[in-house]
C-alpha atoms as a PDB file:
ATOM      1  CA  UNK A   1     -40.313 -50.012 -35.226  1.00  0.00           C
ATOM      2  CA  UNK A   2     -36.621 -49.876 -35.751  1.00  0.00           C
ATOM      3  CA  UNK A   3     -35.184 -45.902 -36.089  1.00  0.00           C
ATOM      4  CA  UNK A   4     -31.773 -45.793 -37.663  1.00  0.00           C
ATOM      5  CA  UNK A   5     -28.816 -44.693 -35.697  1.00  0.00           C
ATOM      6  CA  UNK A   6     -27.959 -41.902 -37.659  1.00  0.00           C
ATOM      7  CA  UNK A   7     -31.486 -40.423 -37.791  1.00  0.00           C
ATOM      8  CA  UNK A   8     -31.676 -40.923 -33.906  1.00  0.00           C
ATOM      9  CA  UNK A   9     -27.992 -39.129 -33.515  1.00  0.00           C
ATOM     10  CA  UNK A  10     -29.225 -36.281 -35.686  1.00  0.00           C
ATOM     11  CA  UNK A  11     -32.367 -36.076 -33.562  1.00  0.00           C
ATOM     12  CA  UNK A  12     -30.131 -35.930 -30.225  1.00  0.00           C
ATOM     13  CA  UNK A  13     -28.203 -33.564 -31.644  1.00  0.00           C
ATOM     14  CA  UNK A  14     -31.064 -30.991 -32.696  1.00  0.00           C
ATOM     15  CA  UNK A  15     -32.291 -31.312 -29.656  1.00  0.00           C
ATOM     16  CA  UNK A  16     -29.560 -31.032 -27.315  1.00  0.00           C
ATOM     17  CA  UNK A  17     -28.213 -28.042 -29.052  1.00  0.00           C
ATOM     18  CA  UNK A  18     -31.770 -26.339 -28.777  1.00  0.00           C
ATOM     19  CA  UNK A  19     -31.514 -27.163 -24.878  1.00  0.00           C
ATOM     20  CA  UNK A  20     -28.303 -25.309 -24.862  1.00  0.00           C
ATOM     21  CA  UNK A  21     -29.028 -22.620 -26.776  1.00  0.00           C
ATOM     22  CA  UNK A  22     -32.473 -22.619 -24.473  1.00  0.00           C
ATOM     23  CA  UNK A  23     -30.370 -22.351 -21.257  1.00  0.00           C
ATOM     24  CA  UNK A  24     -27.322 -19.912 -22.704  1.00  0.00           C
ATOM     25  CA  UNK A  25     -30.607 -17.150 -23.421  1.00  0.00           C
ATOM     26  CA  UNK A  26     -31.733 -17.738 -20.095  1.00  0.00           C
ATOM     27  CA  UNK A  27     -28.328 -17.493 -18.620  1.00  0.00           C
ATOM     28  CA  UNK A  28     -27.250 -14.832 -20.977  1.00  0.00           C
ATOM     29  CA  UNK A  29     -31.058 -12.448 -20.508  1.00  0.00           C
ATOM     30  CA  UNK A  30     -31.480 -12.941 -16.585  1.00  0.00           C
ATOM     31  CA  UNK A  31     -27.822 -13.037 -15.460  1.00  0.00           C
ATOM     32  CA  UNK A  32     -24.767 -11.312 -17.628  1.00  0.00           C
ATOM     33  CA  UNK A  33     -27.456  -8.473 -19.280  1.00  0.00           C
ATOM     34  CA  UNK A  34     -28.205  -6.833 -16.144  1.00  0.00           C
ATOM     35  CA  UNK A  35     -24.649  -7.357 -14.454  1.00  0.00           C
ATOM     36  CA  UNK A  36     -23.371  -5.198 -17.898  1.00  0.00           C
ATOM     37  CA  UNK A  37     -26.453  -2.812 -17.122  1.00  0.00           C
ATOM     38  CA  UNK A  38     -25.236  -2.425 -13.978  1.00  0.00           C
ATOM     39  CA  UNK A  39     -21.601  -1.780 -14.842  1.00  0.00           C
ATOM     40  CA  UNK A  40     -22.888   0.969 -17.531  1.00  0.00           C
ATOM     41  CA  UNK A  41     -24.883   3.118 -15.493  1.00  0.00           C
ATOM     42  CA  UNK A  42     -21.746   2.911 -13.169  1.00  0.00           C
ATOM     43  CA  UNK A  43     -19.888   4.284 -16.619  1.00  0.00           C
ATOM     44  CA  UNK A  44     -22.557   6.374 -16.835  1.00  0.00           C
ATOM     45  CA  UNK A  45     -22.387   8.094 -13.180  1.00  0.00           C
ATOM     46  CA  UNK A  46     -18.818   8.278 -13.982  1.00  0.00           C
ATOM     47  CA  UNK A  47     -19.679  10.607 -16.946  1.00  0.00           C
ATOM     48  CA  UNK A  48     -22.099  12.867 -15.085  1.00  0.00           C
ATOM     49  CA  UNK A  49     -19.722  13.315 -11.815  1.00  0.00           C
ATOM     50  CA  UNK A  50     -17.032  14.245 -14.657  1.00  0.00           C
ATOM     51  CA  UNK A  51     -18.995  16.694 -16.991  1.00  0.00           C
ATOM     52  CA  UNK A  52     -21.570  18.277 -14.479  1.00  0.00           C
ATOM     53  CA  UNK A  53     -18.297  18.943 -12.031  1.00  0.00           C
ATOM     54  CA  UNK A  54     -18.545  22.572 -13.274  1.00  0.00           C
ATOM     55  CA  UNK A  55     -22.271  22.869 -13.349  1.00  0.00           C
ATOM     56  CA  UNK A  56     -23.342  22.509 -10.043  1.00  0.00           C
ATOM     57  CA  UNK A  57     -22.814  25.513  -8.206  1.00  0.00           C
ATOM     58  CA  UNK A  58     -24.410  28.807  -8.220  1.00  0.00           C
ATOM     59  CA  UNK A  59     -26.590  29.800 -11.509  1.00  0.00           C
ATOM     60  CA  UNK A  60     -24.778  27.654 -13.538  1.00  0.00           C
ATOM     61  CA  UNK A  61     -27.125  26.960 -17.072  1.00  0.00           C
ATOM     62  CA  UNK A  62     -26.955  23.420 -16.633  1.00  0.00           C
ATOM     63  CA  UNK A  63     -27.141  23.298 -12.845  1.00  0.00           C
ATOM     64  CA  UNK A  64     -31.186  22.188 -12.929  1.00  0.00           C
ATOM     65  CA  UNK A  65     -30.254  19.374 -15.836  1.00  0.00           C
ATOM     66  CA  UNK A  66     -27.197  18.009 -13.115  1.00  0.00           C
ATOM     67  CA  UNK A  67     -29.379  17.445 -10.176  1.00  0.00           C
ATOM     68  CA  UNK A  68     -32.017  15.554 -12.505  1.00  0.00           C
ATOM     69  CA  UNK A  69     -29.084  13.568 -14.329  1.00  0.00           C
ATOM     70  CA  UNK A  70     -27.949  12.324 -10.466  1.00  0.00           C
ATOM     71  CA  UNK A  71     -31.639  11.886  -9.090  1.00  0.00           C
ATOM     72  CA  UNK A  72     -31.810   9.616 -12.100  1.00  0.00           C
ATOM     73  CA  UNK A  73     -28.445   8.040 -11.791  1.00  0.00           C
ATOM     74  CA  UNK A  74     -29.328   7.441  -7.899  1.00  0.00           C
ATOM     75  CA  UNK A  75     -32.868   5.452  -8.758  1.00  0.00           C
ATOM     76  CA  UNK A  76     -31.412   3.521 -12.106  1.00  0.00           C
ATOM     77  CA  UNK A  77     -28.140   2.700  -9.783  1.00  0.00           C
ATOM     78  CA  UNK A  78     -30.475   0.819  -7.111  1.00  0.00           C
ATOM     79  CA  UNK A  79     -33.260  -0.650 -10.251  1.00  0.00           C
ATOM     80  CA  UNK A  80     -30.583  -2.153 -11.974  1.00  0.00           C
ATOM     81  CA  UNK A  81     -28.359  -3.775  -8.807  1.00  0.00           C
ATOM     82  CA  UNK A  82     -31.526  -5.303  -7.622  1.00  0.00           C
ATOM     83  CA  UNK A  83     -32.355  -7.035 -10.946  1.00  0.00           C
ATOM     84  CA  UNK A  84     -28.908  -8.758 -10.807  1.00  0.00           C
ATOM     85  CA  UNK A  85     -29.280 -12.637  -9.599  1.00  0.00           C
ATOM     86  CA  UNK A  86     -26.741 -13.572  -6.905  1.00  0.00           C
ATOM     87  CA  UNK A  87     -25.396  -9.950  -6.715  1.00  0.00           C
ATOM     88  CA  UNK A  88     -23.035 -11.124  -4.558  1.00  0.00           C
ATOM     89  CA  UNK A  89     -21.363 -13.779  -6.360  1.00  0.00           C
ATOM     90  CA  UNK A  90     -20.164 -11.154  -9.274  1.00  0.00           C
ATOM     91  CA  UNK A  91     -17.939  -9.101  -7.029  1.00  0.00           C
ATOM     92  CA  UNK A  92     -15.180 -10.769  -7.352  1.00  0.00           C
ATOM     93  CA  UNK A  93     -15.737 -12.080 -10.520  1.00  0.00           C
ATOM     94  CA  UNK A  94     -16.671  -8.993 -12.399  1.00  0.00           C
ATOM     95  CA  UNK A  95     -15.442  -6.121  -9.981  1.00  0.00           C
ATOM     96  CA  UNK A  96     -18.968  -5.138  -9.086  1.00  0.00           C
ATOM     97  CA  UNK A  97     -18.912  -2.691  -5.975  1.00  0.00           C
ATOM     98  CA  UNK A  98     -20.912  -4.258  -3.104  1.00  0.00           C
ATOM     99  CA  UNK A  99     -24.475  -4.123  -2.404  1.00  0.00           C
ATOM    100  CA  UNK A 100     -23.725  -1.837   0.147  1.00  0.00           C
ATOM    101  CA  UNK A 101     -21.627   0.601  -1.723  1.00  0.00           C
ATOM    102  CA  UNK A 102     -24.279   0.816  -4.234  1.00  0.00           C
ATOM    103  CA  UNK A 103     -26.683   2.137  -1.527  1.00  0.00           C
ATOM    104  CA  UNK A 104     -24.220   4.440   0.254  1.00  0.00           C
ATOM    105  CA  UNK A 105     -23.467   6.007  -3.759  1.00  0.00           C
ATOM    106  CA  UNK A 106     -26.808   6.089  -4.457  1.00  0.00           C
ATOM    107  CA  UNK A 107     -27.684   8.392  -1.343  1.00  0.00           C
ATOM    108  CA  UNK A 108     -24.785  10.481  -2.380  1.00  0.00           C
ATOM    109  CA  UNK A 109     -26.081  10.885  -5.669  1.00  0.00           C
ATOM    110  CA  UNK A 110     -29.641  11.646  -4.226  1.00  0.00           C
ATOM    111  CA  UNK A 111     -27.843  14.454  -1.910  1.00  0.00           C
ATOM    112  CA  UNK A 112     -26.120  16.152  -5.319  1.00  0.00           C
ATOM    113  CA  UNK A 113     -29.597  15.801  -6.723  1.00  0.00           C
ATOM    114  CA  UNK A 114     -31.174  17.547  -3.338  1.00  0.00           C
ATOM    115  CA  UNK A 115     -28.170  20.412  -3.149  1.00  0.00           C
ATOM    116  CA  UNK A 116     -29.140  23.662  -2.992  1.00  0.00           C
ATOM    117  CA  UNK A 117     -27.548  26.501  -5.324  1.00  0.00           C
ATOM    118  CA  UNK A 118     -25.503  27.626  -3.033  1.00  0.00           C
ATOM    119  CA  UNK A 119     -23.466  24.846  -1.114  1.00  0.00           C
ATOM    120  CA  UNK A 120     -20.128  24.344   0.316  1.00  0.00           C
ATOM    121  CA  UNK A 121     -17.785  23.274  -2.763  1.00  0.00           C
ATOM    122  CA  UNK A 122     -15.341  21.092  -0.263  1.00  0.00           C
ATOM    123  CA  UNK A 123     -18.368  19.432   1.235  1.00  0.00           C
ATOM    124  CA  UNK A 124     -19.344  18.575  -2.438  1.00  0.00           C
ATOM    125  CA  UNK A 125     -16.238  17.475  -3.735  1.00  0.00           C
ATOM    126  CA  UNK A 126     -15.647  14.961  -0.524  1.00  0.00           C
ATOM    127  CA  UNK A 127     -19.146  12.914  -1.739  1.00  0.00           C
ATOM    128  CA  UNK A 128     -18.098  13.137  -5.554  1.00  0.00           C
ATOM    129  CA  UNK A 129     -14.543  11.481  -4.160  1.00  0.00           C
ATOM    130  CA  UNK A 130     -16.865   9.387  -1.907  1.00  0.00           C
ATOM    131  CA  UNK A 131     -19.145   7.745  -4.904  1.00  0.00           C
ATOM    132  CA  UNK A 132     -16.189   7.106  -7.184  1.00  0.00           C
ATOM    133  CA  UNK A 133     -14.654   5.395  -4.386  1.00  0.00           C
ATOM    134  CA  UNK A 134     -17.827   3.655  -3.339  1.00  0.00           C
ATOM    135  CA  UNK A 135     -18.402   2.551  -6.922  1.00  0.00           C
ATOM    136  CA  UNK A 136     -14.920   1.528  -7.735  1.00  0.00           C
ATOM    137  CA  UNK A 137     -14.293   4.746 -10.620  1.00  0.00           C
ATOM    138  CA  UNK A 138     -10.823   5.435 -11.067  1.00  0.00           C
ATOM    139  CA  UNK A 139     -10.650   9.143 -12.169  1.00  0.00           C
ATOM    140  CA  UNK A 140      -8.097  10.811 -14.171  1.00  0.00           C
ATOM    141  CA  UNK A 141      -5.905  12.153 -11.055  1.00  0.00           C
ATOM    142  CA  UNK A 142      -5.674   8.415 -10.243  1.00  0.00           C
ATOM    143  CA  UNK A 143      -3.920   7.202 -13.736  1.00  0.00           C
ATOM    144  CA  UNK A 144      -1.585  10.518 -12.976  1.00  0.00           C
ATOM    145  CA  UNK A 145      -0.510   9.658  -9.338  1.00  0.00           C
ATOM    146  CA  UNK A 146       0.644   5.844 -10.974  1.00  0.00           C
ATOM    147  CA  UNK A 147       2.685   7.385 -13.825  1.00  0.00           C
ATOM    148  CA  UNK A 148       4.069   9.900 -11.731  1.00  0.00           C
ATOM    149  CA  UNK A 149       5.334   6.874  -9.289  1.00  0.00           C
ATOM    150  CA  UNK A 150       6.645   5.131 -11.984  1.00  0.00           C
ATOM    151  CA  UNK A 151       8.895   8.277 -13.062  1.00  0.00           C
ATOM    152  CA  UNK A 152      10.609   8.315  -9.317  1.00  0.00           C
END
């Protein structure tokens, strides 16, 4: 049986382009989805440390709803990094933080989340300057030490 060229090109084609769009899913679901996961609850951490910062001491009303949020943010930090294929790889592509960080944050986070009412604010304030380093969040006092270099 003799197939025609063209028919044969057009079959080629079909397929080959359903191989590549089979292999861009798999490469897009199991690699880039849970590097972005992982780099949003980073966003996300970045949020708490930022809104919570006045919530944490003392009676404060949302003081209870803080330590969840970072007990959460510890647990969903570590889930997520683990799901990420050849974690290490990213780094430097991406600007991941390091496996390593990720643990050391995450045990920070666990300790806001296991604070009691009453703690020492300076001791607090070291691991919230601890995780964004850890992590790689720039905070607002960073972007006004640069502009304030650039004025001198």
């Amino acid at each position: 049986m003799n197939i025609p060229d063209p028919l044969l090109a057009a079959i080629f084609t079909v397929v080959g382009g359903a191989i590549t769009f089979a292999f861009g899913q798999i490469f897009v679901k199991a690699i880039l989805e849970p590097v972005h996961e992982v780099k949003r609850e980073i966003a996300r951490i970045a949020y708490s440390l930022d809104y919570y910062a006045n919530q944490m001491f003392g009676d404060a009303p949302k003081a209870d709803e803080a330590r969840d949020a970072f007990r959460k943010h510890s647990c969903k930090l570590r889930e997520l990094s683990s799901l990420v294929i050849l974690y290490e790889a990213w780094i430097p592509l991406i600007g991941l933080p390091s496996q390593a960080n990720i643990m050391h944050a995450s045990k920070f986070l666990m300790g806001h989340s296991n604070r009691s009412r009453n703690p020492d604010p300076r001791f607090d304030r070291d691991h919230t300057k601890e995780i964004r380093r850890l992590l790689k969040i720039r905070h607002v006092d960073d972007f006004v030490k640069e502009s304030q270099i650039g004025q001198i």
